[in-house]
PDB file of N, CA and C in Angstrom:
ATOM      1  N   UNK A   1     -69.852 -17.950 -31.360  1.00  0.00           N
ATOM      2  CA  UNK A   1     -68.750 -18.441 -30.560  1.00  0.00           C
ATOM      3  C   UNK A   1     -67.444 -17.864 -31.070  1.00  0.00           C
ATOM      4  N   UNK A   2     -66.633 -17.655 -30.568  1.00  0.00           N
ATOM      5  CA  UNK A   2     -64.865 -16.788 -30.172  1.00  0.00           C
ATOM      6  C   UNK A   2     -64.667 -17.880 -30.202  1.00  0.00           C
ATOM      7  N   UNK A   3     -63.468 -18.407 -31.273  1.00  0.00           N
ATOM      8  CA  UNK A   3     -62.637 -19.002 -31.640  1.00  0.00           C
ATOM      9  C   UNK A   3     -61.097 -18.715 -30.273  1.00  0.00           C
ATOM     10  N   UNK A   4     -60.997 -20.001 -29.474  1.00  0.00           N
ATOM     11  CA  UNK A   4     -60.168 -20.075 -28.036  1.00  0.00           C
ATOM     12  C   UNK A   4     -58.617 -19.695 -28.890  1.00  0.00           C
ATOM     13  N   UNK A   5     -58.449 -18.798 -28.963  1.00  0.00           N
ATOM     14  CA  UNK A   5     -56.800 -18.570 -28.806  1.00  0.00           C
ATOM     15  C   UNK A   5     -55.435 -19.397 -28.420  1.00  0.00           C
ATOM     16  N   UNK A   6     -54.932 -19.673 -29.334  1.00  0.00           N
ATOM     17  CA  UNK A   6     -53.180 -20.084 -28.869  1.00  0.00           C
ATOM     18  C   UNK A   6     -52.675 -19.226 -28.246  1.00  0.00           C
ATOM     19  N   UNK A   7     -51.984 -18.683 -27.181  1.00  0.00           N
ATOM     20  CA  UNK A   7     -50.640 -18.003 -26.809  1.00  0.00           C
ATOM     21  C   UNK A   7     -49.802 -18.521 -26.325  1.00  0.00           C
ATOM     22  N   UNK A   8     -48.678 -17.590 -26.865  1.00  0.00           N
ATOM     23  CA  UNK A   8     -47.041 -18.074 -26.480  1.00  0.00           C
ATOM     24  C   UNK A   8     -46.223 -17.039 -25.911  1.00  0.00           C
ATOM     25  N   UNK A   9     -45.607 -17.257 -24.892  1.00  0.00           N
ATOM     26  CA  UNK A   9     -44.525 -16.415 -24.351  1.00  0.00           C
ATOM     27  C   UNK A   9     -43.113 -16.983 -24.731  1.00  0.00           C
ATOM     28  N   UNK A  10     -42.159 -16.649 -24.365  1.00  0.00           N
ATOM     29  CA  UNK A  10     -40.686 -16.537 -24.184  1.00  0.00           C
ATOM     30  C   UNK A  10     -40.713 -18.261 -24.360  1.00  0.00           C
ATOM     31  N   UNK A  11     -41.608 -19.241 -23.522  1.00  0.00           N
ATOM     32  CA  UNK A  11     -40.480 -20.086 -23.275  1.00  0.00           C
ATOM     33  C   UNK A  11     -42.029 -21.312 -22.879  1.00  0.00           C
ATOM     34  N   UNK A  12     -43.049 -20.526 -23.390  1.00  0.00           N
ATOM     35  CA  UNK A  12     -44.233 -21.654 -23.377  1.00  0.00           C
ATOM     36  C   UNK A  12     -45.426 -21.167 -24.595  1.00  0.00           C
ATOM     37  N   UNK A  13     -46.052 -22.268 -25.022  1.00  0.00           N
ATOM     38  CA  UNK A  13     -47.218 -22.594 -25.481  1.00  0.00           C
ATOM     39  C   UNK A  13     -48.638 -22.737 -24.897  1.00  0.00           C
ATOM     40  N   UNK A  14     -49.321 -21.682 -25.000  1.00  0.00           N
ATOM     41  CA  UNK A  14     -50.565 -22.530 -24.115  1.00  0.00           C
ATOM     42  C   UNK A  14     -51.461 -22.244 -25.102  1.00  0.00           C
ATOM     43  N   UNK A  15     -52.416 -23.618 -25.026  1.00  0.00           N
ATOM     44  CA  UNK A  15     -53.193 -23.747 -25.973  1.00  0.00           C
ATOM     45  C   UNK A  15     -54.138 -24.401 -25.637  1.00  0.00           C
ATOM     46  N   UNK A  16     -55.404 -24.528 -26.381  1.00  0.00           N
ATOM     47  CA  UNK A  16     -56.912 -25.237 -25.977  1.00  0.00           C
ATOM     48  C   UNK A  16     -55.915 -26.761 -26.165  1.00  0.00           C
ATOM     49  N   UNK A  17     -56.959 -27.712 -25.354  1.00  0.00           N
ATOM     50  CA  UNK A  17     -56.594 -28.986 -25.263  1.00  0.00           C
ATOM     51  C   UNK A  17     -57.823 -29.686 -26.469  1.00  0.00           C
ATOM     52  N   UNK A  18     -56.875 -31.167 -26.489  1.00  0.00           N
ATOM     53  CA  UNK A  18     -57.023 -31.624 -27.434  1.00  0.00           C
ATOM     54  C   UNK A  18     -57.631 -32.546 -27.283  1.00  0.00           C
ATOM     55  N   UNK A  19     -58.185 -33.854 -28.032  1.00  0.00           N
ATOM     56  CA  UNK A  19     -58.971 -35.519 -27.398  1.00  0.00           C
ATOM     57  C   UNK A  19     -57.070 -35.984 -27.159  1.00  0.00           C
ATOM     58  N   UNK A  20     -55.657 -35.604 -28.031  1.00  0.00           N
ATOM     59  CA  UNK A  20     -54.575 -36.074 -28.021  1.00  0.00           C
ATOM     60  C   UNK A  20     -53.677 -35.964 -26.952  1.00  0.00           C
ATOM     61  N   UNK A  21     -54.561 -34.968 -26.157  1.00  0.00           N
ATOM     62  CA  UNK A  21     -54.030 -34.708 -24.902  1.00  0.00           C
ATOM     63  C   UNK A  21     -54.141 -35.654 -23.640  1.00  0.00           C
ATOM     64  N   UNK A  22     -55.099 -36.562 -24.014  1.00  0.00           N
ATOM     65  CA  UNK A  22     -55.210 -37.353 -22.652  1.00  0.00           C
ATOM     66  C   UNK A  22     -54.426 -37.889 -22.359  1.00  0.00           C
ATOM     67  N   UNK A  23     -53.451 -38.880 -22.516  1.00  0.00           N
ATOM     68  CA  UNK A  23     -52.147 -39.407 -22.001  1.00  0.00           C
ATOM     69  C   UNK A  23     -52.398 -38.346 -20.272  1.00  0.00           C
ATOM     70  N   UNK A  24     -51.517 -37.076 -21.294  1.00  0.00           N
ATOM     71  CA  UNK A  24     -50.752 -36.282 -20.251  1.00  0.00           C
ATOM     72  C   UNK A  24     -52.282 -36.194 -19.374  1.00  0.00           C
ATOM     73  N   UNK A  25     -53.136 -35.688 -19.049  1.00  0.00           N
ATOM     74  CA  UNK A  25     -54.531 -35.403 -18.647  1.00  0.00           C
ATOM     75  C   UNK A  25     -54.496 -36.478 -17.275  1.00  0.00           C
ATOM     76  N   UNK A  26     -54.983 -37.776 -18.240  1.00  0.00           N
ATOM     77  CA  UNK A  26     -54.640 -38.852 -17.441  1.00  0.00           C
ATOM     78  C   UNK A  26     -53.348 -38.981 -15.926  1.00  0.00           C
ATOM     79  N   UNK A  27     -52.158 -38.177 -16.611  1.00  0.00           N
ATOM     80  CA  UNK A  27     -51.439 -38.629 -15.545  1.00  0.00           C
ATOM     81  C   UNK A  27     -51.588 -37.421 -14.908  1.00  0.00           C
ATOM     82  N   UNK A  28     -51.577 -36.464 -15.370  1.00  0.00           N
ATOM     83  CA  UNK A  28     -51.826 -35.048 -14.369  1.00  0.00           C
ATOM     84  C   UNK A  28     -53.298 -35.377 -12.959  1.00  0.00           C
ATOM     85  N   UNK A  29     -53.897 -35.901 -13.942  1.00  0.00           N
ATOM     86  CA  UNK A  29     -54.932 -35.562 -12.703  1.00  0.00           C
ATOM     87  C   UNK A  29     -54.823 -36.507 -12.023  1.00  0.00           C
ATOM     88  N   UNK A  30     -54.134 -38.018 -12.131  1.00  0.00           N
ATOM     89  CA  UNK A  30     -53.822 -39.001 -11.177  1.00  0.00           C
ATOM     90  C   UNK A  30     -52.620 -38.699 -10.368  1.00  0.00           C
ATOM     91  N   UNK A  31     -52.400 -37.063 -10.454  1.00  0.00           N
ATOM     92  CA  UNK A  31     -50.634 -36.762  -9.203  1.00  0.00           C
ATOM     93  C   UNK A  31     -51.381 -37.290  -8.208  1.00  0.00           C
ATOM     94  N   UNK A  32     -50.623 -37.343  -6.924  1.00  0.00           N
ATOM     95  CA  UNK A  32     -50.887 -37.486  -5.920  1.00  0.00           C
ATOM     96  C   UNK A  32     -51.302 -35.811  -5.348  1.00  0.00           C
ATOM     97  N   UNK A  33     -50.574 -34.976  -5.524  1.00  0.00           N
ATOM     98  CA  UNK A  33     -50.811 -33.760  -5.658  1.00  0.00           C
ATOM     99  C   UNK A  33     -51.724 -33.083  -5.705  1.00  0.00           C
ATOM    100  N   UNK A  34     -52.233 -33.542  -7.492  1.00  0.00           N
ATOM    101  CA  UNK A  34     -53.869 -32.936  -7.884  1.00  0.00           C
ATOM    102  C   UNK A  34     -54.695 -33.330  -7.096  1.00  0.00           C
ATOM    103  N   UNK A  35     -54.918 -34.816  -6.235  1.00  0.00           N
ATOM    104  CA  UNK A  35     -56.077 -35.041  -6.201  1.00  0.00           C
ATOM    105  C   UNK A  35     -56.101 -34.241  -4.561  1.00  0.00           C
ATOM    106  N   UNK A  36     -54.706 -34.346  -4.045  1.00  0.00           N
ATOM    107  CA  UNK A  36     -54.842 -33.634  -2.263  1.00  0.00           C
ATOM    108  C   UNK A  36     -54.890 -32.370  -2.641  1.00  0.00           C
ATOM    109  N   UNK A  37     -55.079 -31.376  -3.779  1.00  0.00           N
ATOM    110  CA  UNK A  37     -55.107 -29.810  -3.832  1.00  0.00           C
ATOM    111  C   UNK A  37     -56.437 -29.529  -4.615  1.00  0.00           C
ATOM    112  N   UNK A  38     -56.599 -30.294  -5.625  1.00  0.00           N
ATOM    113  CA  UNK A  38     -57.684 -30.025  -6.614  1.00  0.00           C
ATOM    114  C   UNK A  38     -58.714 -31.212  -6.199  1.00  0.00           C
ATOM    115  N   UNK A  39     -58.894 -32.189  -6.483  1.00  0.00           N
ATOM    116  CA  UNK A  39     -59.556 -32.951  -6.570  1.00  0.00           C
ATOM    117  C   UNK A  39     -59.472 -34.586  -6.999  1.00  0.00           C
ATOM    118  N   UNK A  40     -60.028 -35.724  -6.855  1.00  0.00           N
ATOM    119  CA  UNK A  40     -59.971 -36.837  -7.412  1.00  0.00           C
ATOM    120  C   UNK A  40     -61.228 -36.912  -8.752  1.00  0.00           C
ATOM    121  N   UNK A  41     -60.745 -36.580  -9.800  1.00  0.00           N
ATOM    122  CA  UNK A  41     -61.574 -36.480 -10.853  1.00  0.00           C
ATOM    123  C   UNK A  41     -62.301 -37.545 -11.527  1.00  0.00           C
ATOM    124  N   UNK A  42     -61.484 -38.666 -10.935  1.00  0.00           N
ATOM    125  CA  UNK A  42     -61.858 -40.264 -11.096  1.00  0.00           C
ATOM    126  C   UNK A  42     -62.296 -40.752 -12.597  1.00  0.00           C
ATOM    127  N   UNK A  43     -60.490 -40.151 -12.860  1.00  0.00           N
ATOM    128  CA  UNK A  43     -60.232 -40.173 -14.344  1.00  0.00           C
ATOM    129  C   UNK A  43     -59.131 -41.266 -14.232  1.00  0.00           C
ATOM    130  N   UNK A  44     -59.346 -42.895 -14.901  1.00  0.00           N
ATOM    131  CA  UNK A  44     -58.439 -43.687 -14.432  1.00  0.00           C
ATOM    132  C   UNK A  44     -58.347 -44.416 -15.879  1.00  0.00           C
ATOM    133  N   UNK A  45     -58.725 -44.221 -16.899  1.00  0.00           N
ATOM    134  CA  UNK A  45     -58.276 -44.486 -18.390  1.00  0.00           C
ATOM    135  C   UNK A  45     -58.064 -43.445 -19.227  1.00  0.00           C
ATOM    136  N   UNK A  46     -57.365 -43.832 -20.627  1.00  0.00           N
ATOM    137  CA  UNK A  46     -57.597 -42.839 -21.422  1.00  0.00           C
ATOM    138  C   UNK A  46     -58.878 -42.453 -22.031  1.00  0.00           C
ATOM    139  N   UNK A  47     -59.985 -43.478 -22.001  1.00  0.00           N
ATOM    140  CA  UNK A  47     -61.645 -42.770 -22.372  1.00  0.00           C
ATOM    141  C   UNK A  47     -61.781 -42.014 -21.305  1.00  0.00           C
ATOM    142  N   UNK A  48     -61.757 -42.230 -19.797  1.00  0.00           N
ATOM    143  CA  UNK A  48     -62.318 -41.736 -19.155  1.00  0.00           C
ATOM    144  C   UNK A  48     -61.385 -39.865 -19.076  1.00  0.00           C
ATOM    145  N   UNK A  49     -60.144 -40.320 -19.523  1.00  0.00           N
ATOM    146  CA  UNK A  49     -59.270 -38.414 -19.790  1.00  0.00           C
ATOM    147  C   UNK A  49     -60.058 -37.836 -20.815  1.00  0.00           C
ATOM    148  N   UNK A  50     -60.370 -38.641 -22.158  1.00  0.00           N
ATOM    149  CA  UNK A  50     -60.893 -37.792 -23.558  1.00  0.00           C
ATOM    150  C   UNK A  50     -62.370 -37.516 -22.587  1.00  0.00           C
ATOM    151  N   UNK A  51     -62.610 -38.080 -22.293  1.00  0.00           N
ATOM    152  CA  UNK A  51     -64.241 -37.819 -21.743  1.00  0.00           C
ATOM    153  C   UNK A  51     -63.807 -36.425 -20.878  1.00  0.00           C
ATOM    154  N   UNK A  52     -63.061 -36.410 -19.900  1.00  0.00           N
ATOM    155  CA  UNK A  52     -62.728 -35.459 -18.742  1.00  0.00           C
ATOM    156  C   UNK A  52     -62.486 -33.714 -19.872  1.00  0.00           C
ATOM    157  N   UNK A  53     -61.875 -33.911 -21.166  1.00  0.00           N
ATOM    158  CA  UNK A  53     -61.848 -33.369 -22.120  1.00  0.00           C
ATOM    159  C   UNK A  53     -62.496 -32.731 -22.813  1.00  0.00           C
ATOM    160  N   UNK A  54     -63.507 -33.865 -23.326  1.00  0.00           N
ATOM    161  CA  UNK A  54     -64.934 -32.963 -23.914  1.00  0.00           C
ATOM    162  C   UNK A  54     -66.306 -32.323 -23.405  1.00  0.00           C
ATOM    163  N   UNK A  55     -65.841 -32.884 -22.371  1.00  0.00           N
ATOM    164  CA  UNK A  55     -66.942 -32.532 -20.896  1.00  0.00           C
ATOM    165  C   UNK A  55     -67.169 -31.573 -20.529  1.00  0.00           C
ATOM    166  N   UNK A  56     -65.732 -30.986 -19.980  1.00  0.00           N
ATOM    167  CA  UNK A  56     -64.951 -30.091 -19.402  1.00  0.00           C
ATOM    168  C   UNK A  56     -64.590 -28.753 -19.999  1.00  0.00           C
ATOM    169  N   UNK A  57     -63.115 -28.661 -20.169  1.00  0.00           N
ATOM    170  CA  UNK A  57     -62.396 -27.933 -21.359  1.00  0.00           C
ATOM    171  C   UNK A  57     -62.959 -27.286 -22.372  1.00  0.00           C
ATOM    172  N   UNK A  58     -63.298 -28.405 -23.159  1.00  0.00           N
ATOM    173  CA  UNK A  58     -64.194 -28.047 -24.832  1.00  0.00           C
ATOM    174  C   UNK A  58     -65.085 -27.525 -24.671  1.00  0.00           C
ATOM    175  N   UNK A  59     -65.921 -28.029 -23.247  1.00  0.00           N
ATOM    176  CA  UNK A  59     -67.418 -27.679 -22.850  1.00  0.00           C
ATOM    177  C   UNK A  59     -67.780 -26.083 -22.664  1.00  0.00           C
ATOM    178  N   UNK A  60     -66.464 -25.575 -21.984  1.00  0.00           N
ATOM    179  CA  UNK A  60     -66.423 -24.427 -21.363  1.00  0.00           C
ATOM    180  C   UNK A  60     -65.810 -23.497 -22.673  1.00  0.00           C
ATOM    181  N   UNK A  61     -64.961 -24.183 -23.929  1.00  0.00           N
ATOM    182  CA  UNK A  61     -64.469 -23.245 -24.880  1.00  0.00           C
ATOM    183  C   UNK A  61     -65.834 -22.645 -25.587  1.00  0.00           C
ATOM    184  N   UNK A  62     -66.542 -23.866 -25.838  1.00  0.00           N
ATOM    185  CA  UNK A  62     -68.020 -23.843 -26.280  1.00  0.00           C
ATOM    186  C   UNK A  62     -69.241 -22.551 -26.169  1.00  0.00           C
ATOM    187  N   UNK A  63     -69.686 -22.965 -24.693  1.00  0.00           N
ATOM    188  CA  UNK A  63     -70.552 -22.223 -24.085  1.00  0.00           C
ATOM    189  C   UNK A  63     -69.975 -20.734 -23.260  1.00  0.00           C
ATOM    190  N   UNK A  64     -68.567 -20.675 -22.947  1.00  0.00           N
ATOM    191  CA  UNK A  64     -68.331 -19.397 -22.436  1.00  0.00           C
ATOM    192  C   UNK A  64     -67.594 -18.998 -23.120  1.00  0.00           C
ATOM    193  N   UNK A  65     -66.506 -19.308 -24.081  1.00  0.00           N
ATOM    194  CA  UNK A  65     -65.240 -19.133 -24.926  1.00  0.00           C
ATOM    195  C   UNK A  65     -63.984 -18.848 -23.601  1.00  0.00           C
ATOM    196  N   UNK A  66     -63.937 -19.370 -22.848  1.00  0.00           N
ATOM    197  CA  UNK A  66     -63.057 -19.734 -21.747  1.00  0.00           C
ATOM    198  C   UNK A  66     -62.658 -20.982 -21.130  1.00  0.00           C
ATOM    199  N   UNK A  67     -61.881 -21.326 -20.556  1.00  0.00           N
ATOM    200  CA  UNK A  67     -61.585 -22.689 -20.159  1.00  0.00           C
ATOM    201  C   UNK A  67     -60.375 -23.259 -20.114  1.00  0.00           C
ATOM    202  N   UNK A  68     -59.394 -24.307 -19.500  1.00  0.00           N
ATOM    203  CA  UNK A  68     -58.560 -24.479 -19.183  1.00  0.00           C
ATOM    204  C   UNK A  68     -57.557 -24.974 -20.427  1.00  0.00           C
ATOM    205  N   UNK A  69     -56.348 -24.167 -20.418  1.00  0.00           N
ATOM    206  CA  UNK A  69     -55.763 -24.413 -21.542  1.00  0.00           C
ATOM    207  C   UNK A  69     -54.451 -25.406 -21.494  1.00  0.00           C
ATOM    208  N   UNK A  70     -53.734 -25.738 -22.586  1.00  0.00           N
ATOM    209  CA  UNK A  70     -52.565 -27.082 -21.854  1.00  0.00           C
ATOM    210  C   UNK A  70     -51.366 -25.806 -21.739  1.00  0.00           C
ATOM    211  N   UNK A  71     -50.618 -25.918 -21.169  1.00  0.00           N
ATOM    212  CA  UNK A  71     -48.994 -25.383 -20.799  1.00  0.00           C
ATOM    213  C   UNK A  71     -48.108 -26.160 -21.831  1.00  0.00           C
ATOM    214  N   UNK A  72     -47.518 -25.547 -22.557  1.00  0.00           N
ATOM    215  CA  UNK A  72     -46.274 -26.853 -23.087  1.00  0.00           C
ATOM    216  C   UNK A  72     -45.311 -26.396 -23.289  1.00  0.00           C
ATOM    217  N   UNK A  73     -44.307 -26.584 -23.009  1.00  0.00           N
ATOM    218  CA  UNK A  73     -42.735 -25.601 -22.905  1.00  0.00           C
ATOM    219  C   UNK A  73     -42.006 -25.926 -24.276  1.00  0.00           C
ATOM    220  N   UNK A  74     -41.583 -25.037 -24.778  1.00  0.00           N
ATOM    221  CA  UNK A  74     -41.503 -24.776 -26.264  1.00  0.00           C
ATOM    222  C   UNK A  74     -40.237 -25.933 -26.261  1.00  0.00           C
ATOM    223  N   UNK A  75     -38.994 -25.497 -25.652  1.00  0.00           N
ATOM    224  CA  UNK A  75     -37.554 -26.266 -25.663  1.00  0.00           C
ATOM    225  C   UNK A  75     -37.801 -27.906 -25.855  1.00  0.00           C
ATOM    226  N   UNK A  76     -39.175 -28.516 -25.314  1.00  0.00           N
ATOM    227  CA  UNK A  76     -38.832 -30.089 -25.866  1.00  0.00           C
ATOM    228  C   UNK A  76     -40.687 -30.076 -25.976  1.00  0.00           C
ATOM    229  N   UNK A  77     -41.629 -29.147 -26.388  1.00  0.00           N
ATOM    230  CA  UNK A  77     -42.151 -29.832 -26.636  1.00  0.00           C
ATOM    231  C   UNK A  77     -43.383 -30.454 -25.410  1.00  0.00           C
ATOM    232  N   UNK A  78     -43.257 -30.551 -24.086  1.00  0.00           N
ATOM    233  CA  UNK A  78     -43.848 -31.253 -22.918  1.00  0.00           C
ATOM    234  C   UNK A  78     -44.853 -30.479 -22.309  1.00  0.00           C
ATOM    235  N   UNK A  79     -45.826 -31.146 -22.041  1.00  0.00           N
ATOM    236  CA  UNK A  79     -46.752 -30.574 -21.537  1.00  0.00           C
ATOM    237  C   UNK A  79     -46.621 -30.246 -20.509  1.00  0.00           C
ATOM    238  N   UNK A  80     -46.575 -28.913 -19.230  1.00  0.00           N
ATOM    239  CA  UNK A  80     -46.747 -29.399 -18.205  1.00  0.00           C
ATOM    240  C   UNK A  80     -47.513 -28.974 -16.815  1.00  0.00           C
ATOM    241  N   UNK A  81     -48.855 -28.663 -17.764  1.00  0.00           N
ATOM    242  CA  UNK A  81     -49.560 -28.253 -16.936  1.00  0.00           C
ATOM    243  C   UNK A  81     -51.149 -27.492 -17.763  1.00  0.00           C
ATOM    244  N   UNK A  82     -51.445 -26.781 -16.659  1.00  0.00           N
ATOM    245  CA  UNK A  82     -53.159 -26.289 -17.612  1.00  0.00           C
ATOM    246  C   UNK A  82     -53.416 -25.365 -16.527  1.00  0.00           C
ATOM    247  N   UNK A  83     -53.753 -24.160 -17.475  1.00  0.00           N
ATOM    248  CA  UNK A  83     -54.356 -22.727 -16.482  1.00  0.00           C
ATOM    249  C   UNK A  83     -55.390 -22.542 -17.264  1.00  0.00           C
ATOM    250  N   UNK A  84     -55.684 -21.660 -16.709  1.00  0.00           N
ATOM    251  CA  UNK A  84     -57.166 -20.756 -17.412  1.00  0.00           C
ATOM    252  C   UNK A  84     -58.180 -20.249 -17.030  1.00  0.00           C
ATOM    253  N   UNK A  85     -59.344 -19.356 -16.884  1.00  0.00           N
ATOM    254  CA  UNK A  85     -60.607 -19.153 -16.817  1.00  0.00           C
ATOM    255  C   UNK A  85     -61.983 -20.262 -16.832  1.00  0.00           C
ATOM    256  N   UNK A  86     -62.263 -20.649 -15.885  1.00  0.00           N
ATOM    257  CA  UNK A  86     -63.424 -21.362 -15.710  1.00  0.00           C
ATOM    258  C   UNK A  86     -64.624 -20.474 -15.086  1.00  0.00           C
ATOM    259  N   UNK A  87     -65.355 -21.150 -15.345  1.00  0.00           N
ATOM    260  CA  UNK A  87     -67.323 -20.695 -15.420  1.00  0.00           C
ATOM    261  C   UNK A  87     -67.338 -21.696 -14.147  1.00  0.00           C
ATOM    262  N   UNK A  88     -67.637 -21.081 -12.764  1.00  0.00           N
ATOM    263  CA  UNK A  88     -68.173 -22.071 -12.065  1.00  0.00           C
ATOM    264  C   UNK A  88     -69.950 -21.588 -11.689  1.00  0.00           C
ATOM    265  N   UNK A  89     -70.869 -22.707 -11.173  1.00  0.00           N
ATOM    266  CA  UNK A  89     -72.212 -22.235 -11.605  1.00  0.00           C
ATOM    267  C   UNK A  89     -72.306 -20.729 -10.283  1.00  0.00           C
ATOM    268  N   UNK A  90     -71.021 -21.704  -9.198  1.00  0.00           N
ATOM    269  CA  UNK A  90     -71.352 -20.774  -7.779  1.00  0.00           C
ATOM    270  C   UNK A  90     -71.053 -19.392  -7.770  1.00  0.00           C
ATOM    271  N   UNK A  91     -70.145 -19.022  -8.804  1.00  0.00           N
ATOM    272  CA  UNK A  91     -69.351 -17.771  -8.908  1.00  0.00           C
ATOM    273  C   UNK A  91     -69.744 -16.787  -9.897  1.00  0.00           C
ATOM    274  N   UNK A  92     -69.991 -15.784  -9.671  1.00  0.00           N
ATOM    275  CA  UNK A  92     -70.247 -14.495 -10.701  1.00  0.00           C
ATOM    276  C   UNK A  92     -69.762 -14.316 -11.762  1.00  0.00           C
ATOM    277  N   UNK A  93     -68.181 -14.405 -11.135  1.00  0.00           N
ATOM    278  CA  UNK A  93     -67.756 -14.043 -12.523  1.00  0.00           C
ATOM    279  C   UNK A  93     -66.632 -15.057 -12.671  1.00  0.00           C
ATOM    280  N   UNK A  94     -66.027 -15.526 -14.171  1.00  0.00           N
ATOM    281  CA  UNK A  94     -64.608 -16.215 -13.823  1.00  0.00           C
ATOM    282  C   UNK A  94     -63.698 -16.571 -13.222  1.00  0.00           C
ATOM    283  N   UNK A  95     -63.152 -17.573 -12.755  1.00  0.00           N
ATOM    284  CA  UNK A  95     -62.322 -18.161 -11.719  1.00  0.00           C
ATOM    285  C   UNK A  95     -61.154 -18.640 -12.248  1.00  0.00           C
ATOM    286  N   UNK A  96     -60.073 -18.165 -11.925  1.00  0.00           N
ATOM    287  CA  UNK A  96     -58.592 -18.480 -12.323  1.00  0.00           C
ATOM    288  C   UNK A  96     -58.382 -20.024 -11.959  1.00  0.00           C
ATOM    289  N   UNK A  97     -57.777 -20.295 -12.541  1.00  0.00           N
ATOM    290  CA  UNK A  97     -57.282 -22.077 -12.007  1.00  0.00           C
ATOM    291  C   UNK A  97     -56.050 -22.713 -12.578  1.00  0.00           C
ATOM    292  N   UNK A  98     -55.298 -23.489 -12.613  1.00  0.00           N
ATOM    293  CA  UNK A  98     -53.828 -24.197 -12.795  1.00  0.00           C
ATOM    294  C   UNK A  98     -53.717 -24.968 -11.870  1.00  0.00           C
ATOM    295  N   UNK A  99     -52.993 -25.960 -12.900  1.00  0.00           N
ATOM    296  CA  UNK A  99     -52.296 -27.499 -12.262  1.00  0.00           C
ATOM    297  C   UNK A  99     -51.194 -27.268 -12.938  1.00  0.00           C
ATOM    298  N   UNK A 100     -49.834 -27.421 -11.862  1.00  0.00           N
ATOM    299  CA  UNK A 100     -48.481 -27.392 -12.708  1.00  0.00           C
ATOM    300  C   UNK A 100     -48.679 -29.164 -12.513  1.00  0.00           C
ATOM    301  N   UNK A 101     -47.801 -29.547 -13.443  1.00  0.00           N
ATOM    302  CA  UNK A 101     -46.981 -31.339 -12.908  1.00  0.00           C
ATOM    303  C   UNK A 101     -46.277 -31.456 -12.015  1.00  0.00           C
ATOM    304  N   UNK A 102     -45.967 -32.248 -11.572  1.00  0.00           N
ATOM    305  CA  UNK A 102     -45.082 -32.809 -10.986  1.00  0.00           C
ATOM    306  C   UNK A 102     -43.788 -33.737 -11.659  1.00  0.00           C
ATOM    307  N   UNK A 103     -44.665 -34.187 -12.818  1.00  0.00           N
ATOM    308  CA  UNK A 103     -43.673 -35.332 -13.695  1.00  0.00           C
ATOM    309  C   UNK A 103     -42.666 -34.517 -14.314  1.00  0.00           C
TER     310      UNK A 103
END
């Protein structure tokens, strides 16, 4: 296994997510937004975000060394959002994906 990479540009952080990440997780995927563009992930606690986490994310750093990383803007610190490379079973090859916030 390939150890998932930090990168940083000019004016963000993106990095593998964390179990410390759920808060933000939690409210991202409860936008009103995410669930009319992406999906209702029917993530409605913080177990059920760490779960959405190790499931997911970790699952995919794991078995493909790809997977959705957090956004966090260097100036304060805030998360606000998650891109990355996902493994879907339907698709050949890697699939781009991102959720900006709304908050």
């Amino acid at each position: 296994m390939k150890l998932i990479s930090t990168w940083q540009t000019e004016r963000l952080v993106i990095r593998p997510l964390k179990g410390t990440d759920a808060e933000f997780i939690l409210t991202l995927l409860n936008e009103p937004e995410f669930i009319k563009q992406i999906a209702d992930k029917q993530v409605r606690t913080i177990d059920n975000a760490i779960n959405y986490i190790e499931t997911g994310p970790q699952m995919q750093y794991r078995h493909y060394d790809l997977g959705l990383m957090l956004m966090v803007r260097k100036q304060d610190g805030k998360p606000i959002g998650l891109m990355g490379l996902l493994k879907r079973d339907f698709l050949d090859h890697p699939d781009i994906g991102y959720a900006l916030s709304n908050v």
